[in-house]
C-alpha atoms as a PDB file:
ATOM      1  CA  UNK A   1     -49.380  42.174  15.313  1.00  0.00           C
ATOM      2  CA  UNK A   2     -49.979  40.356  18.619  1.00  0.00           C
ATOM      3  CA  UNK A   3     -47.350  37.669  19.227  1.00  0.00           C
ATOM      4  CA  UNK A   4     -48.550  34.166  18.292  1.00  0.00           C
ATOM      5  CA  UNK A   5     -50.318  31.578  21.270  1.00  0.00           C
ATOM      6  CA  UNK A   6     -47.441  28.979  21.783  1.00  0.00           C
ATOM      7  CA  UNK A   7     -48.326  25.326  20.593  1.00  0.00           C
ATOM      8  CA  UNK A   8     -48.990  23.550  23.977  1.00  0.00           C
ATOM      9  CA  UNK A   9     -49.154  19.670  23.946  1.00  0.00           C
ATOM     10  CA  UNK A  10     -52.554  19.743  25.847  1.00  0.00           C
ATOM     11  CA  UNK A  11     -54.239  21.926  23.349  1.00  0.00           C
ATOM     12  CA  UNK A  12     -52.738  19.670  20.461  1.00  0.00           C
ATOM     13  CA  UNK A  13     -54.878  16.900  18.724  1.00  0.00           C
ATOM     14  CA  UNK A  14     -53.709  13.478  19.387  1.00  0.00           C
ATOM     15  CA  UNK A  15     -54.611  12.470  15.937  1.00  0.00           C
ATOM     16  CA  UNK A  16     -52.589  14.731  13.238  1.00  0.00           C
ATOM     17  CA  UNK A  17     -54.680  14.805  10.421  1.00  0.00           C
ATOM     18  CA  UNK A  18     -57.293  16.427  12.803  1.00  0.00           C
ATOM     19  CA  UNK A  19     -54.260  18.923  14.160  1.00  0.00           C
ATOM     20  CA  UNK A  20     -53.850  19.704  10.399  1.00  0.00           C
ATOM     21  CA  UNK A  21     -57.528  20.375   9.984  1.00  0.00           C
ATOM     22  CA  UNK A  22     -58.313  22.723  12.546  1.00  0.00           C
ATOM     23  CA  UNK A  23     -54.846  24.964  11.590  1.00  0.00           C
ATOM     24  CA  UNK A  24     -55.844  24.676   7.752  1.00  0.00           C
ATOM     25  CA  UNK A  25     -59.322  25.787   8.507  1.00  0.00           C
ATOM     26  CA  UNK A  26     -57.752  28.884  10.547  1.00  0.00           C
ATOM     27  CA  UNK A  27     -55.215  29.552   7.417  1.00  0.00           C
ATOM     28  CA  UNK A  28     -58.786  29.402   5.289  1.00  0.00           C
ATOM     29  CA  UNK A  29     -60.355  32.349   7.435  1.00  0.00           C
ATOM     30  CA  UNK A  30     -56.888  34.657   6.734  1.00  0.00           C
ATOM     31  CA  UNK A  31     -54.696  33.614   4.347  1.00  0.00           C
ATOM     32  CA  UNK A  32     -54.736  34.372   0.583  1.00  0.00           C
ATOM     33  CA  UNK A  33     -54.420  30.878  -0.698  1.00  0.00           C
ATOM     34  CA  UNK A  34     -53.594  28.591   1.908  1.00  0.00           C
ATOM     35  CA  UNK A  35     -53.487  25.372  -0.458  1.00  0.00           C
ATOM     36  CA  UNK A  36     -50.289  26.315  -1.506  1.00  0.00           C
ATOM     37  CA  UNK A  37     -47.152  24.180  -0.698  1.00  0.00           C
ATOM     38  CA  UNK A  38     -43.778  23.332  -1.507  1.00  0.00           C
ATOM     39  CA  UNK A  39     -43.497  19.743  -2.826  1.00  0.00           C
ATOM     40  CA  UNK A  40     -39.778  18.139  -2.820  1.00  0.00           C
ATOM     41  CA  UNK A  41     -39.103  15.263  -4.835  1.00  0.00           C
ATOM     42  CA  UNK A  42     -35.735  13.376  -5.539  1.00  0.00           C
ATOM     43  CA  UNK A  43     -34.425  11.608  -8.687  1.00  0.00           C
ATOM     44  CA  UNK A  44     -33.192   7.736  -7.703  1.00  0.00           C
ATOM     45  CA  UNK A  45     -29.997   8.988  -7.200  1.00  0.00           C
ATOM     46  CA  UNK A  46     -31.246  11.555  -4.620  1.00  0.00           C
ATOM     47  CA  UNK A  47     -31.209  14.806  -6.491  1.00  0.00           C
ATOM     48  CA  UNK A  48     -33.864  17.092  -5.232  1.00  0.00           C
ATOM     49  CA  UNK A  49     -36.093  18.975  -6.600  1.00  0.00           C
ATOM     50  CA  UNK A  50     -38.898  21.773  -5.568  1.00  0.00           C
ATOM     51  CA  UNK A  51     -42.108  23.220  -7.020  1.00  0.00           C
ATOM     52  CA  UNK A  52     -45.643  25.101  -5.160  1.00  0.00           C
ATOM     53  CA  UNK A  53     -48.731  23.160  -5.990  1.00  0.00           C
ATOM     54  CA  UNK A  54     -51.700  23.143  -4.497  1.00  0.00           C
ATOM     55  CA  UNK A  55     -53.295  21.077  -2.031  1.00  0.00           C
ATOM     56  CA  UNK A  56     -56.808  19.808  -3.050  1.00  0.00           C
ATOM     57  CA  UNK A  57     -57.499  17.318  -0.456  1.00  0.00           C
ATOM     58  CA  UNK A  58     -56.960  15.411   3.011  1.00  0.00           C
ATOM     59  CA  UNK A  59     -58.081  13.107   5.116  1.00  0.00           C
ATOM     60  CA  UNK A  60     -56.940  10.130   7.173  1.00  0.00           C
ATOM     61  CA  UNK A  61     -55.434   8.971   4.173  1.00  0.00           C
ATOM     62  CA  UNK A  62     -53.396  11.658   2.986  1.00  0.00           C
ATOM     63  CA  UNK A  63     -52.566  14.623   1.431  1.00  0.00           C
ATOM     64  CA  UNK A  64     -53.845  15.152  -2.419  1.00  0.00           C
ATOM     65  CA  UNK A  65     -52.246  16.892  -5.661  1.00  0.00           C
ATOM     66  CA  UNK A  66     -53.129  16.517  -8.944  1.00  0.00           C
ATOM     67  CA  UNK A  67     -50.349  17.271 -11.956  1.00  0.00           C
ATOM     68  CA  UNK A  68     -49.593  15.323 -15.577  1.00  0.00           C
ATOM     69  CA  UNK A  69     -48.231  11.985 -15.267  1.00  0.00           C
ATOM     70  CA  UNK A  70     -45.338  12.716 -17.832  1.00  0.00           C
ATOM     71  CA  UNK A  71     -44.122  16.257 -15.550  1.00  0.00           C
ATOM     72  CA  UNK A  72     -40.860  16.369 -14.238  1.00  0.00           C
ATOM     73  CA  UNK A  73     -42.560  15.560 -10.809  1.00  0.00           C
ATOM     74  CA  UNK A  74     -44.081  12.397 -11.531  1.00  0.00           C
ATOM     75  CA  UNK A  75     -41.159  11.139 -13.299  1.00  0.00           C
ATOM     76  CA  UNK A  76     -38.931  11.486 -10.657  1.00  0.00           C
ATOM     77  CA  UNK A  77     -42.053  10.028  -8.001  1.00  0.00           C
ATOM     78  CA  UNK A  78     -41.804   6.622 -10.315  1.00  0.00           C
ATOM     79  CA  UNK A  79     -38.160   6.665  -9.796  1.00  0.00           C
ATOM     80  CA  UNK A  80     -38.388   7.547  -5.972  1.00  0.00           C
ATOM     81  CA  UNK A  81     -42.052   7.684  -4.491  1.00  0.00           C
ATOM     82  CA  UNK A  82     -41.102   9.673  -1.622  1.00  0.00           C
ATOM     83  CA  UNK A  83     -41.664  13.148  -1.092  1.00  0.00           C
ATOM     84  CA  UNK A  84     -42.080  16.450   1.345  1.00  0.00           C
ATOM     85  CA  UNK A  85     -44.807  18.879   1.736  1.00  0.00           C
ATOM     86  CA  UNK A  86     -44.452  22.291   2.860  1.00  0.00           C
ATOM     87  CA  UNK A  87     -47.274  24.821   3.733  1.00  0.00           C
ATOM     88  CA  UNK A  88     -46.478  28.005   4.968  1.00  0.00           C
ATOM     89  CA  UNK A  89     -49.309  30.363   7.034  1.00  0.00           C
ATOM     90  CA  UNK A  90     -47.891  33.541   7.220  1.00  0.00           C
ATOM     91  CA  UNK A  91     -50.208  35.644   8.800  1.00  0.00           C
ATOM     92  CA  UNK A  92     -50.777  32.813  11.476  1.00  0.00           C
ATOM     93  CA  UNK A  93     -46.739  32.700  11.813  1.00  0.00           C
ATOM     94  CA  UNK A  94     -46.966  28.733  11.240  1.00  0.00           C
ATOM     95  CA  UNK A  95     -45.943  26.015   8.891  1.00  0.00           C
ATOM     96  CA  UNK A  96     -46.675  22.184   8.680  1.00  0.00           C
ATOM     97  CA  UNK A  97     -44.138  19.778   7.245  1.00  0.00           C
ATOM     98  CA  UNK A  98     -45.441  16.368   5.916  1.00  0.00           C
ATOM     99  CA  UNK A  99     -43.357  13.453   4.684  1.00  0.00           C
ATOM    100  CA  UNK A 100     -43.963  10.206   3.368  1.00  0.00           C
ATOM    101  CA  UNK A 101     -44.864   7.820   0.364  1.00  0.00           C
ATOM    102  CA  UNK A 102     -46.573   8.518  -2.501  1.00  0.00           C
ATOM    103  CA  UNK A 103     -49.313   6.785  -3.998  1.00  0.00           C
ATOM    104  CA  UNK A 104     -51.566   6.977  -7.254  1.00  0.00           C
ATOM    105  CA  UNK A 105     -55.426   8.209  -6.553  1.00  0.00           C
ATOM    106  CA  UNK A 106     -58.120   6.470  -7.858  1.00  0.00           C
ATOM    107  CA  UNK A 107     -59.165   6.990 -11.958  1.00  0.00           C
ATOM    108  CA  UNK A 108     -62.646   7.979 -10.487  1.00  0.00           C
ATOM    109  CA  UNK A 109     -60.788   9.922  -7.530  1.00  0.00           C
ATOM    110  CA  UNK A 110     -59.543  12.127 -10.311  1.00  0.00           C
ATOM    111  CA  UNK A 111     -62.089  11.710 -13.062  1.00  0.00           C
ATOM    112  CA  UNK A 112     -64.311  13.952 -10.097  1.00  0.00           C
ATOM    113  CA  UNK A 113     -61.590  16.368  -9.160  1.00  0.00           C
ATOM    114  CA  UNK A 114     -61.658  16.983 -12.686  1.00  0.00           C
ATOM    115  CA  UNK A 115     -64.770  17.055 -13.630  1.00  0.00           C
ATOM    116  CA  UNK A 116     -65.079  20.053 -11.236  1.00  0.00           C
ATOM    117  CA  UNK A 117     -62.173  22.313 -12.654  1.00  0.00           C
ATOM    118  CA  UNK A 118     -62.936  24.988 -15.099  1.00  0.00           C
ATOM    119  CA  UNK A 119     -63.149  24.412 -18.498  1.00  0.00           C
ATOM    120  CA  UNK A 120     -60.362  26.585 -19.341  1.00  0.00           C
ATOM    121  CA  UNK A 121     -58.252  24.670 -16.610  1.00  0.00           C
ATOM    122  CA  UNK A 122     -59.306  21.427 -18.301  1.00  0.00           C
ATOM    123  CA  UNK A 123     -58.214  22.183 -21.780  1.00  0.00           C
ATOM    124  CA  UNK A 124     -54.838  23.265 -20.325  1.00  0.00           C
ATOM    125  CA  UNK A 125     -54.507  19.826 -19.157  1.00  0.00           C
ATOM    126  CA  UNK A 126     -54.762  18.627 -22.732  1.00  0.00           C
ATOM    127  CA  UNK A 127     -52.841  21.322 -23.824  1.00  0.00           C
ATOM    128  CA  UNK A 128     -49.102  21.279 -21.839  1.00  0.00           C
ATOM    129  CA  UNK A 129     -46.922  18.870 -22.458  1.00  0.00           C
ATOM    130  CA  UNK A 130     -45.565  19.901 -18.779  1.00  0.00           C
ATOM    131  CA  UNK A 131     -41.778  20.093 -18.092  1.00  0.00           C
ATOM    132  CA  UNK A 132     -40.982  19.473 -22.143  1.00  0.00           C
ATOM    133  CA  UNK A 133     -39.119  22.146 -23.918  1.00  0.00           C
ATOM    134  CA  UNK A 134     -42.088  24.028 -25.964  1.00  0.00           C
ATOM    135  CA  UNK A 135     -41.357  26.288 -29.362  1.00  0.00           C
ATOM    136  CA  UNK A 136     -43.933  29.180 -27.833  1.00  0.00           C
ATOM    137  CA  UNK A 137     -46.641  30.719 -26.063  1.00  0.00           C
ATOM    138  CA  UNK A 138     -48.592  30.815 -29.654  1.00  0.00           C
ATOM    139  CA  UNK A 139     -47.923  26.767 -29.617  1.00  0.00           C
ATOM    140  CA  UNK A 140     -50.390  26.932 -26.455  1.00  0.00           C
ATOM    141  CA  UNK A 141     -52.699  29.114 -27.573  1.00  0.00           C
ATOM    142  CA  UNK A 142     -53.027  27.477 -30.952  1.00  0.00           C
ATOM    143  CA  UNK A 143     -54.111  24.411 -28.690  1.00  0.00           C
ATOM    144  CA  UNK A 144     -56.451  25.794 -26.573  1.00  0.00           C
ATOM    145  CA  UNK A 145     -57.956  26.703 -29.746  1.00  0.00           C
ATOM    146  CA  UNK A 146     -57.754  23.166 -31.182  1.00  0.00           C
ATOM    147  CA  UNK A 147     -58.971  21.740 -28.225  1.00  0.00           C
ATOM    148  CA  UNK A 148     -61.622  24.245 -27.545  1.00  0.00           C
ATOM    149  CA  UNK A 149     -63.108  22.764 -31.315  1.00  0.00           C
ATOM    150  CA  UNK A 150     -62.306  19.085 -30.378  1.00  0.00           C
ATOM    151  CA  UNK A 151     -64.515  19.258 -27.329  1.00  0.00           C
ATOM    152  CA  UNK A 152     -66.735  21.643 -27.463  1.00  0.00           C
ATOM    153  CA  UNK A 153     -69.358  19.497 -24.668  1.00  0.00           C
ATOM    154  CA  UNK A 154     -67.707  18.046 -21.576  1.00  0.00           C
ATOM    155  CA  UNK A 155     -63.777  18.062 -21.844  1.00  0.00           C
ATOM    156  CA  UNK A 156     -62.558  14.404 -20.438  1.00  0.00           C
ATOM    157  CA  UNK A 157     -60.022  13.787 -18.216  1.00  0.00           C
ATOM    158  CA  UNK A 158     -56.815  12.961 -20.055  1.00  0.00           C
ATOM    159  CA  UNK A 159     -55.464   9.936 -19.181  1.00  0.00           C
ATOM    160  CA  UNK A 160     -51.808  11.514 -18.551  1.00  0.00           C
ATOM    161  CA  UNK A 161     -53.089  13.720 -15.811  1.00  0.00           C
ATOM    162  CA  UNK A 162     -54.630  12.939 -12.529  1.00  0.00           C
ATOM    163  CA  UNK A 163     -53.862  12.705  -8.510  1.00  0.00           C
ATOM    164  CA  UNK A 164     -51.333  11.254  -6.267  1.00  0.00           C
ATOM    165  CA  UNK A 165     -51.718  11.466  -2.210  1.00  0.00           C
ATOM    166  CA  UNK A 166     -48.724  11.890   0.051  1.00  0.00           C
ATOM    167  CA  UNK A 167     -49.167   8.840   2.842  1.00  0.00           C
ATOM    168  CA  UNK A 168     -47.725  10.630   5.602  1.00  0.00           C
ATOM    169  CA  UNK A 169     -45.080   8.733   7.505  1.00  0.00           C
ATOM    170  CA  UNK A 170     -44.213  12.026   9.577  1.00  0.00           C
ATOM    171  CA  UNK A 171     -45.980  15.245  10.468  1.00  0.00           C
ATOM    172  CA  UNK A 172     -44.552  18.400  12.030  1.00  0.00           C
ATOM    173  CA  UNK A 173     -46.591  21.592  13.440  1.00  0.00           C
ATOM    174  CA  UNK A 174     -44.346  24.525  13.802  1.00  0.00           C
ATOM    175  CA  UNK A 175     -46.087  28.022  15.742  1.00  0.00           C
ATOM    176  CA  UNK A 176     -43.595  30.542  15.511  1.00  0.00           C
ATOM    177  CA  UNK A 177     -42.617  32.165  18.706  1.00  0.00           C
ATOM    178  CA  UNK A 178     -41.593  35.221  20.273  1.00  0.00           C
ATOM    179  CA  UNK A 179     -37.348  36.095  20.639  1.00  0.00           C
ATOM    180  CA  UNK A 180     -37.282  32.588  17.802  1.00  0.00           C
ATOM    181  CA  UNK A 181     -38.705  30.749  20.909  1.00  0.00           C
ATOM    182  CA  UNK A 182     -40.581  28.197  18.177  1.00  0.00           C
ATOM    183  CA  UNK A 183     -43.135  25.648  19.038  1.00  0.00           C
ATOM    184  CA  UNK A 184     -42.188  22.513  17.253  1.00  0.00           C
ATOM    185  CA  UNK A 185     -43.937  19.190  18.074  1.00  0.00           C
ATOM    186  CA  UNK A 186     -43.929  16.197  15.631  1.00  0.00           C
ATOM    187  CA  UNK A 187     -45.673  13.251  15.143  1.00  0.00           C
ATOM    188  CA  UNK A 188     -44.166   9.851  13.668  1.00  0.00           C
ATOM    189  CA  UNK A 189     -46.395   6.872  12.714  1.00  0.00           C
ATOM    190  CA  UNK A 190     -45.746   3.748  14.015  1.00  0.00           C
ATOM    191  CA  UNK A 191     -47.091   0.249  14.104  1.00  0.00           C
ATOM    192  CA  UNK A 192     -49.312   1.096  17.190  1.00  0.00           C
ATOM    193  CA  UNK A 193     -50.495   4.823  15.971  1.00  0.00           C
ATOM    194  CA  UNK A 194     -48.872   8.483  16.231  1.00  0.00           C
ATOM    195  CA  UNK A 195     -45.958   9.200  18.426  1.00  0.00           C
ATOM    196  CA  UNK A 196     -45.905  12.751  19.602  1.00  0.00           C
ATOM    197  CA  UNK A 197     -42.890  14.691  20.553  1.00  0.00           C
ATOM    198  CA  UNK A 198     -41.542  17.952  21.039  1.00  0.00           C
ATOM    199  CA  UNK A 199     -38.253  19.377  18.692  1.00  0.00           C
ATOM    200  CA  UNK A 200     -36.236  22.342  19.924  1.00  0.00           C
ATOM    201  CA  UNK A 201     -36.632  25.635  17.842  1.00  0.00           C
END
């Protein structure tokens, strides 16, 4: 494997969202599923906490996930609606941190994503009571097969499950380099737009 191009300021985007666009359609072209990231959230007190989810969605806004409103996630996002993103390219040798505020997506912004999942995927919606202790795997098959009856047309969304977007505050491209020689710049919103800057390796 050839050694990675380093991450020159001149061939960076001045906007990051449009940096993160041109990498993530690169990671499309190569990597096995590059919508998967680490998300970090933190209790009130500060606790952390880590999980992979899947990116379905960016723009100038932010960074979209969807998950059930009563998960371990979301309750600690009402407590502290903060969080990190992580996504990791490894053929491409790069990774792109995000951090920020959290905010709900629209009912219709999710009543679409969901109207587009598989069916299977949408009666597991209904189905896990996400992060609560559960007596068995049978208890979630049983439900599917409830569910499966209940709606046997167009599932609905449920009203427990649905989006948030990461409102990113900070942004950081890392291209890994040769001898741990890592291209790192960052870019920091402030009141007058992005500020760019480069972090030692």
């Amino acid at each position: 494997m050839t050694d990675p191009p380093a991450l020159r300021e001149a061939d960076a985007a001045p906007d990051p969202v449009a940096q993160f666009r041109s990498w993530f359609v690169e990671a499309e072209g190569c990597e096995a599923e590059p919508a998967a990231m680490t998300l970090a959230t933190a209790t009130r007190q500060g606790a952390p906490s880590a999980r992979m989810v899947l990116l379905r969605g960016f723009d100038e806004r932010g960074f979209v996930f969807f998950t059930n409103y009563h998960s371990r996630k979301a309750s600690e996002l009402a407590e502290n609606p903060h969080a990190a993103l992580v996504l990791y390219w490894n053929k491409l040798a790069r990774q792109v941190r995000i951090e920020g505020r959290i905010e709900a997506v629209s009912p219709a912004e999710s009543d679409a994503y969901f109207r587009h999942r598989p069916r299977g995927s949408q009666l597991s919606a209904w189905a896990s009571p996400q992060s609560e202790v559960i007596p068995s795997r049978e208890f979630l098959d049983e439900r599917i097969g409830q569910l499966a009856e209940q709606f046997p047309g167009e599932v609905p969304r449920p009203p427990f499950w649905g989006g948030y977007r990461v409102v990113p505050e900070v942004i950081e491209f890392w291209q890994g380099g040769e001898n741990r020689l890592h291209d790192r710049l960052v870019y920091r919103r402030t009141v007058t737009g992005w500020l760019r800057a480069r972090l030692g390796p």
